[in-house]
Protein backbone atom coordinates (compact mmCIF):
# COMPACT_ATOMS: atom_id res chain seq x y z
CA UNK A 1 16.68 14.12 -4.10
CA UNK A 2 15.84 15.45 -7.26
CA UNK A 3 13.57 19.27 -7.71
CA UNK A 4 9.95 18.81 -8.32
CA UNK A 5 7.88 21.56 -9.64
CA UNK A 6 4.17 21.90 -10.82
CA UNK A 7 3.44 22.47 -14.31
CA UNK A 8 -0.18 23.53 -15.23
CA UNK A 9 -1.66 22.15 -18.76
CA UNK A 10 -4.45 22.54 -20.63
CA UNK A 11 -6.38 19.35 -21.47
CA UNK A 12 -5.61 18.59 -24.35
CA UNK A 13 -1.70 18.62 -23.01
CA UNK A 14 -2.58 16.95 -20.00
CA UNK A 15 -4.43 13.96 -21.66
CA UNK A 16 -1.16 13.19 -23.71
CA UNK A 17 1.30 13.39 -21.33
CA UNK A 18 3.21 10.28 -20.77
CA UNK A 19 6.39 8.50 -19.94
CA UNK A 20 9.01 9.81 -22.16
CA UNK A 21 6.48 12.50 -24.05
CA UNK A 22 6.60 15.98 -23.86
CA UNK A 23 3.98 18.70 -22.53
CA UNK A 24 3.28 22.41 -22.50
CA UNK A 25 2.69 24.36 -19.76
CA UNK A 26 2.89 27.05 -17.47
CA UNK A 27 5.75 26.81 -14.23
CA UNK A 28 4.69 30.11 -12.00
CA UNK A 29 7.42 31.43 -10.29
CA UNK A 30 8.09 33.27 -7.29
CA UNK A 31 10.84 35.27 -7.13
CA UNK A 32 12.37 38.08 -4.28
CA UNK A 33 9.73 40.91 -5.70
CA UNK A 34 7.41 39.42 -8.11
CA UNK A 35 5.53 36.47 -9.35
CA UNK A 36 6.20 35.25 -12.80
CA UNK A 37 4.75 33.19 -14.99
CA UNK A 38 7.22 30.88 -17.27
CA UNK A 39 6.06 29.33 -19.83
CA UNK A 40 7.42 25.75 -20.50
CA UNK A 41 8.33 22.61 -22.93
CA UNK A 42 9.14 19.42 -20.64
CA UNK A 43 10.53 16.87 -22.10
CA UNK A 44 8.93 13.88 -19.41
CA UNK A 45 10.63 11.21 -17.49
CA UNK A 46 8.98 8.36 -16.33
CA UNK A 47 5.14 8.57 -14.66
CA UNK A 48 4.77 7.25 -11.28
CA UNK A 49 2.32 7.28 -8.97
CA UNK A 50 1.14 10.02 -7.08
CA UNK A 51 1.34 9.40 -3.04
CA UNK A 52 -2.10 9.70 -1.12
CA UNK A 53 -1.36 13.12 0.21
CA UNK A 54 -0.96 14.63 -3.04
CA UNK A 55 -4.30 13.14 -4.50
CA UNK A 56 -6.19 14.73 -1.92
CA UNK A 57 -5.52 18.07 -2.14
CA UNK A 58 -6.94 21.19 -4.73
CA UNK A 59 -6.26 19.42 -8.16
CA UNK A 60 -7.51 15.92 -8.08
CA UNK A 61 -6.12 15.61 -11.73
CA UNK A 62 -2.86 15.46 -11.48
CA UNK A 63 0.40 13.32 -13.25
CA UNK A 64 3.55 12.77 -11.30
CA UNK A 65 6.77 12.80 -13.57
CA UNK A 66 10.34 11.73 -12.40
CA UNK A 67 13.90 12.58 -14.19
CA UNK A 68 12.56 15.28 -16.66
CA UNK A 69 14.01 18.31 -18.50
CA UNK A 70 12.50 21.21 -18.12
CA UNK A 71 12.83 24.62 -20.64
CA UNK A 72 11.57 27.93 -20.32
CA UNK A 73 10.36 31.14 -22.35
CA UNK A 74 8.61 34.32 -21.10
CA UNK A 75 5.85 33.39 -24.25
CA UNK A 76 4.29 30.51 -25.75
CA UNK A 77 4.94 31.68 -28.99
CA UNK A 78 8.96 31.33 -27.72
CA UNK A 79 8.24 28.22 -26.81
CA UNK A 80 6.79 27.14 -30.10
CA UNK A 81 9.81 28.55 -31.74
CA UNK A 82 11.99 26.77 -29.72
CA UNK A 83 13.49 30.16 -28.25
CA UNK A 84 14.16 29.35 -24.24
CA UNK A 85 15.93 31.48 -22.03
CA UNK A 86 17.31 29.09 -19.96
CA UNK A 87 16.48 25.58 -19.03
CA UNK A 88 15.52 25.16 -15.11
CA UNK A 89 17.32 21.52 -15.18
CA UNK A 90 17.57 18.22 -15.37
CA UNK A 91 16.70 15.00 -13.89
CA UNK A 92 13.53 17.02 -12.34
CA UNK A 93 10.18 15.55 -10.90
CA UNK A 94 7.70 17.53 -12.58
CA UNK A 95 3.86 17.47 -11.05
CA UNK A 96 1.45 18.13 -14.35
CA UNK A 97 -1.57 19.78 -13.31
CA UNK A 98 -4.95 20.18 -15.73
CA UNK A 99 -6.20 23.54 -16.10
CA UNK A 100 -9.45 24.46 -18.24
CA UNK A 101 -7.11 27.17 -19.70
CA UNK A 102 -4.04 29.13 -19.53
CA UNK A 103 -3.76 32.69 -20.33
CA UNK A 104 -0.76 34.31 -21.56
């Protein structure tokens, strides 16, 4: 069973995102002593369907992704430069969420 973890993107972002696209956005993490926000370049799978019990809850926009790649920087700016510090794996499900914005 593969990872899945929630992305949050702006509209803009969220509106493109497709099967085999890409999208920005912001992975929070939560770590032993802190909460960090990472932010991220996916590179998407394919987009399935989201189950019933995930359409019901906070964020009624929502994309489900299957077998994506998912890389990380501390700022968007990174990101844009194509400066990761790590990538948080492969063959993830990744959740895209639609925020109104996303503050550094």
């Amino acid at each position: 069973m593969a990872k899945e973890i929630p992305i949050k993107a702006e509209p803009e972002e969220f509106r493109n995102a497709c099967s085999d696209g890409y999208v920005y956005g912001i992975c929070t993490y939560y770590g032993d002593k802190a909460t960090k926000k990472l932010h991220v370049y996916v590179e998407l799978g394919k987009e399935v369907s989201l189950s019933d019990r995930n359409k019901s809850d906070l964020f009624s926009d929502r994309k489900k992704f299957i077998g994506c790649t998912v890389y990380a920087s501390l700022t968007r700016e990174e990101v844009d430069e194509g400066k990761f510090i790590g990538k948080l794996g492969e063959d993830i499900d990744v959740t895209v969420m639609l925020v109104d914005q996303i503050s550094n």
